[in-house]
N, C-alpha and C. Protein backbone atom coordinates (compact mmCIF):
# COMPACT_ATOMS: atom_id res chain seq x y z
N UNK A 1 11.82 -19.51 -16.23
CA UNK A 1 12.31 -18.26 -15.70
C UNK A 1 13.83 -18.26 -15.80
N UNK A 2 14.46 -17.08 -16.12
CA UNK A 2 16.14 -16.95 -16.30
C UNK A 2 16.33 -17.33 -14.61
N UNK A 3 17.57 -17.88 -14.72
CA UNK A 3 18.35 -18.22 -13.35
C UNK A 3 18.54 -16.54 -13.23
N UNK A 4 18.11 -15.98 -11.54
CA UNK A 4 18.49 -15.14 -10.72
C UNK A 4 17.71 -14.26 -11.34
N UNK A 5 16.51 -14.68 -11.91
CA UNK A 5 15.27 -13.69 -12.08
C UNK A 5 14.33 -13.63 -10.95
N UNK A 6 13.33 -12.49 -10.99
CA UNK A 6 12.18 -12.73 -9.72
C UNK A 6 11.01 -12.47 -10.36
N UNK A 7 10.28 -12.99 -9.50
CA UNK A 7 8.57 -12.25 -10.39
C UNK A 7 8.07 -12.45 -9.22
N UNK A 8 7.01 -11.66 -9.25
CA UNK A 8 6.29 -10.75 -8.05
C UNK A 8 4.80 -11.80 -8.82
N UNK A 9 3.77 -12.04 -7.63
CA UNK A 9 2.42 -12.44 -7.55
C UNK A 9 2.13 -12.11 -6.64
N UNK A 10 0.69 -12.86 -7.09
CA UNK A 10 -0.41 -12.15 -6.05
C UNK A 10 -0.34 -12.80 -4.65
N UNK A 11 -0.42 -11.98 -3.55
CA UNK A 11 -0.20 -12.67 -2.42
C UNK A 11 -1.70 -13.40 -2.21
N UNK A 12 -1.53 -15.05 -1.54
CA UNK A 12 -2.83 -15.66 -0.96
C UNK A 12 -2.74 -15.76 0.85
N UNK A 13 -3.64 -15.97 1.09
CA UNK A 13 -4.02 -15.94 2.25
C UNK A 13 -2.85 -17.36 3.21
N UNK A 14 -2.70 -18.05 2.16
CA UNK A 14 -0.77 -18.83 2.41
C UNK A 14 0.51 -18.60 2.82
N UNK A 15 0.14 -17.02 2.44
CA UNK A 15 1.83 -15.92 2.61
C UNK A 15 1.15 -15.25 3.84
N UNK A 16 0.62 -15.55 4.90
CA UNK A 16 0.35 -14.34 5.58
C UNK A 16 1.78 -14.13 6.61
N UNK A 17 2.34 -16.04 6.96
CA UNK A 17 3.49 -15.66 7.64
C UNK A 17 4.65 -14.84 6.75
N UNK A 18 4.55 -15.00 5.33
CA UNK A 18 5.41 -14.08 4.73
C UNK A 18 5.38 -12.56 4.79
N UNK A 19 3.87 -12.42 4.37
CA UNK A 19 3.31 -11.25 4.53
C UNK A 19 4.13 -10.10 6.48
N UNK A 20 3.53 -10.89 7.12
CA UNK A 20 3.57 -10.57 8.33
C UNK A 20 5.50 -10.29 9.08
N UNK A 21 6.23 -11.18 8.77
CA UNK A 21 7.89 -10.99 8.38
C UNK A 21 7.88 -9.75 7.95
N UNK A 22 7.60 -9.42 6.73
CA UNK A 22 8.00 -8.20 5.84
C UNK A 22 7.68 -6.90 6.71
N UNK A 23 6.08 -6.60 7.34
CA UNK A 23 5.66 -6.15 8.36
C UNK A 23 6.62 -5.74 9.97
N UNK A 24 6.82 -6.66 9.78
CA UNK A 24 7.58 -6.70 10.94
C UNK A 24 8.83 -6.08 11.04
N UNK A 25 9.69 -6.39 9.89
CA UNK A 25 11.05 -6.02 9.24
C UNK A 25 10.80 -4.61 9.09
N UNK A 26 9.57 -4.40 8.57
CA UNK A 26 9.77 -2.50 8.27
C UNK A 26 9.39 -2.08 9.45
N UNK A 27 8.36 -2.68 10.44
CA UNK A 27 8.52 -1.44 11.41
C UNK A 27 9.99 -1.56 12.08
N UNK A 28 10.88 -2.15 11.84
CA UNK A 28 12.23 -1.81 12.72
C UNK A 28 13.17 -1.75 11.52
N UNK A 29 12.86 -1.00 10.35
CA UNK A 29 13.47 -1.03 9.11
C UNK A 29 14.42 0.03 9.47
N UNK A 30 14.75 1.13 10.48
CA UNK A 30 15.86 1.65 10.55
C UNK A 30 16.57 1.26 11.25
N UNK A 31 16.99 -0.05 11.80
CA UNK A 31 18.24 -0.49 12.74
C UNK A 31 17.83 -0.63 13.81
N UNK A 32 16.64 0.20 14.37
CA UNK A 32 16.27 -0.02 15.94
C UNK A 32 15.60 -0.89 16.16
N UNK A 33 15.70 -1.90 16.77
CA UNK A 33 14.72 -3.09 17.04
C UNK A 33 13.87 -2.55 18.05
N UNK A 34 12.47 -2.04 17.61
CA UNK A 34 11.88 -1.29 18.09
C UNK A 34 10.40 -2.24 18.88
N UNK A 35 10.25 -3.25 18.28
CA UNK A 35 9.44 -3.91 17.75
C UNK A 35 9.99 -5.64 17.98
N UNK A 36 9.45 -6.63 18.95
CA UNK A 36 9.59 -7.81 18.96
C UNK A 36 8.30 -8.68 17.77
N UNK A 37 8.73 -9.55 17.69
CA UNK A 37 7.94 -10.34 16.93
C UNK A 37 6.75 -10.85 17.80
N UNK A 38 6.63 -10.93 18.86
CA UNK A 38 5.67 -11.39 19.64
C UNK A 38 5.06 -10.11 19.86
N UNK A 39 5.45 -8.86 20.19
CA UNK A 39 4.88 -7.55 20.43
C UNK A 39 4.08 -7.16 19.14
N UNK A 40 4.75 -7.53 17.97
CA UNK A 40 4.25 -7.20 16.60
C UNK A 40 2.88 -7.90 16.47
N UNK A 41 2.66 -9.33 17.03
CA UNK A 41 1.13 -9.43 16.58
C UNK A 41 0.31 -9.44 18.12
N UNK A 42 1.20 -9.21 18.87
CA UNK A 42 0.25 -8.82 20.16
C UNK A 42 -0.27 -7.27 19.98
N UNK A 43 0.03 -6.53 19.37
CA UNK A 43 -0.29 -5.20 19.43
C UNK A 43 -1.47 -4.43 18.55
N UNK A 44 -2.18 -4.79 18.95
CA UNK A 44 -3.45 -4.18 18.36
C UNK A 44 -3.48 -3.33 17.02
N UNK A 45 -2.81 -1.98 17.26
CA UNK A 45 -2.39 -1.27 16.40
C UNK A 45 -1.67 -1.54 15.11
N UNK A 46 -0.92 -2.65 15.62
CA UNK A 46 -0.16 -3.26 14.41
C UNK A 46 -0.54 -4.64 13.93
N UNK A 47 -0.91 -5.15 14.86
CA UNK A 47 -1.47 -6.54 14.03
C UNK A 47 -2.55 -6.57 13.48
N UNK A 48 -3.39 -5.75 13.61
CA UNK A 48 -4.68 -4.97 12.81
C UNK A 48 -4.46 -5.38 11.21
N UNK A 49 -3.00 -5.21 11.02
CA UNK A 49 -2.99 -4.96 9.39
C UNK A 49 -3.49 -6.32 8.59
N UNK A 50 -3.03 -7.31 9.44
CA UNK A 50 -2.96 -9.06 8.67
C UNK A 50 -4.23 -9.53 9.57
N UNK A 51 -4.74 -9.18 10.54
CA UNK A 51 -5.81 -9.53 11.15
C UNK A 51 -6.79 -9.95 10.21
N UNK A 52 -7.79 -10.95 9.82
CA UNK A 52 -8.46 -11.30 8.74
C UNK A 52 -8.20 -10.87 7.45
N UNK A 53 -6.84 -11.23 7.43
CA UNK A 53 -6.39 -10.57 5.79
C UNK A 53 -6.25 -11.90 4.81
N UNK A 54 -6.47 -11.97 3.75
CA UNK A 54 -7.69 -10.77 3.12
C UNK A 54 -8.93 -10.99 3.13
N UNK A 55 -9.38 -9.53 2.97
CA UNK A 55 -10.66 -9.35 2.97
C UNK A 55 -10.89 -8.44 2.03
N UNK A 56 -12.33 -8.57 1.91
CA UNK A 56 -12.64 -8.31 -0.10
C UNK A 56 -12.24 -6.47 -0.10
N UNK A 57 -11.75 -6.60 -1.05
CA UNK A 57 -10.77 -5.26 -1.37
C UNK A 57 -9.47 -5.24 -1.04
N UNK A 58 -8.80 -6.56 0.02
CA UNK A 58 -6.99 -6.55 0.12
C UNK A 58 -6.42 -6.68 -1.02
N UNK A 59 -5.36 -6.03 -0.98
CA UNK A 59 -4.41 -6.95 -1.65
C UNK A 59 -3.14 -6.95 -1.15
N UNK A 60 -2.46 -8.00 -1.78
CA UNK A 60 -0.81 -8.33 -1.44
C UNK A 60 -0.11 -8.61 -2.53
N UNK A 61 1.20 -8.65 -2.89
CA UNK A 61 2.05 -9.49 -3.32
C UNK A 61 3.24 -9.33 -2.64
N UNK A 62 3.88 -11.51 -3.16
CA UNK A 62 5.09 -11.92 -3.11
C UNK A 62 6.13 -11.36 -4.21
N UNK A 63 7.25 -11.01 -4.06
CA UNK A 63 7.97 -11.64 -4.65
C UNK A 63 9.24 -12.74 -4.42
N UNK A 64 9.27 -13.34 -5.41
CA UNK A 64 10.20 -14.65 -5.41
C UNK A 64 11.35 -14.74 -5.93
N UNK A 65 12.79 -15.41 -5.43
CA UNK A 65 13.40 -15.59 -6.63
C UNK A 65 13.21 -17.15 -7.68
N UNK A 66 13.98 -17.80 -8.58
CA UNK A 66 13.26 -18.19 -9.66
C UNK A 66 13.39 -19.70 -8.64
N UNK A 67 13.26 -20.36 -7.70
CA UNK A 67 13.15 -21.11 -7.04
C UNK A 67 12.38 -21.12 -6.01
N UNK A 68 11.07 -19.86 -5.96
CA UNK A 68 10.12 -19.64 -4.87
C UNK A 68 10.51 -19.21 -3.86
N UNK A 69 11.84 -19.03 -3.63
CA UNK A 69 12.12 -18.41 -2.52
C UNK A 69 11.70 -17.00 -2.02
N UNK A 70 11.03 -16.23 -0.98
CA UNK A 70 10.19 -15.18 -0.92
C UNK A 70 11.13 -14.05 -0.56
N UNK A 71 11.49 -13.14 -0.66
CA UNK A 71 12.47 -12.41 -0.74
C UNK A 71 11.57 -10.70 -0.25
N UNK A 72 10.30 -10.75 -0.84
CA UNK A 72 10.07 -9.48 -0.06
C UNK A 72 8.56 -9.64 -0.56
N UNK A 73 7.62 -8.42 0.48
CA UNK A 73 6.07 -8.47 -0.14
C UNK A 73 5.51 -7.45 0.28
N UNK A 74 4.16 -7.29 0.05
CA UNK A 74 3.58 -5.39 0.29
C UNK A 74 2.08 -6.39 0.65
N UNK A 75 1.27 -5.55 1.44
CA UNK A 75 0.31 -5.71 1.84
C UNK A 75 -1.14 -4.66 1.66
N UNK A 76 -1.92 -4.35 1.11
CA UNK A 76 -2.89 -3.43 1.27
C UNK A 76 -4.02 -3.56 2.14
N UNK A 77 -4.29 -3.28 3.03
CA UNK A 77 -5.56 -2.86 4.08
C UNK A 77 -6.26 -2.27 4.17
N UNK A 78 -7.59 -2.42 3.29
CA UNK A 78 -8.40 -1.42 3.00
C UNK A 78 -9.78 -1.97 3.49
N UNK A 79 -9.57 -2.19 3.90
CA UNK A 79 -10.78 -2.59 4.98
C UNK A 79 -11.03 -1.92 6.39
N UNK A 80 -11.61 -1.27 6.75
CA UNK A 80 -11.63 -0.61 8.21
C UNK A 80 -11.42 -1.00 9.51
């Protein structure tokens, strides 16, 4: 990989604390810390999303920079 490249994969069930960060970061993605990290998976409504994730039909990805470092990720919840 070029130095200060990224590539995006598939998220595994390994990234969920990554997964769950990213989550977290957007619900207080406009400046308001709206949202504690302990409130974030205590909250039904919201921890719903990573709650047995995945499950057949999720998906996720990481991306990395060229040293694995995780830098950002998306989550899909299509499960009911």
């Amino acid at each position: 990989m070029t130095k200060g490249a990224i590539r995006v994969r598939a998220a595994t069930v390994d990234d969920k604390s990554i997964l769950a960060a990213a989550a977290f970061q957007a619900m207080n993605g406009n400046g308001t810390a709206r949202f504690t990290q302990e409130g974030f998976k205590t909250n039904p409504s919201l921890s719903r999303y990573l709650a047995g994730w995945p499950q057949v039909g999720d998906f996720g990805v990481v991306a990395e920079t060229d040293d694995g470092t995780p830098i950002g990720s998306m989550v899909s919840e299509l499960h009911p």
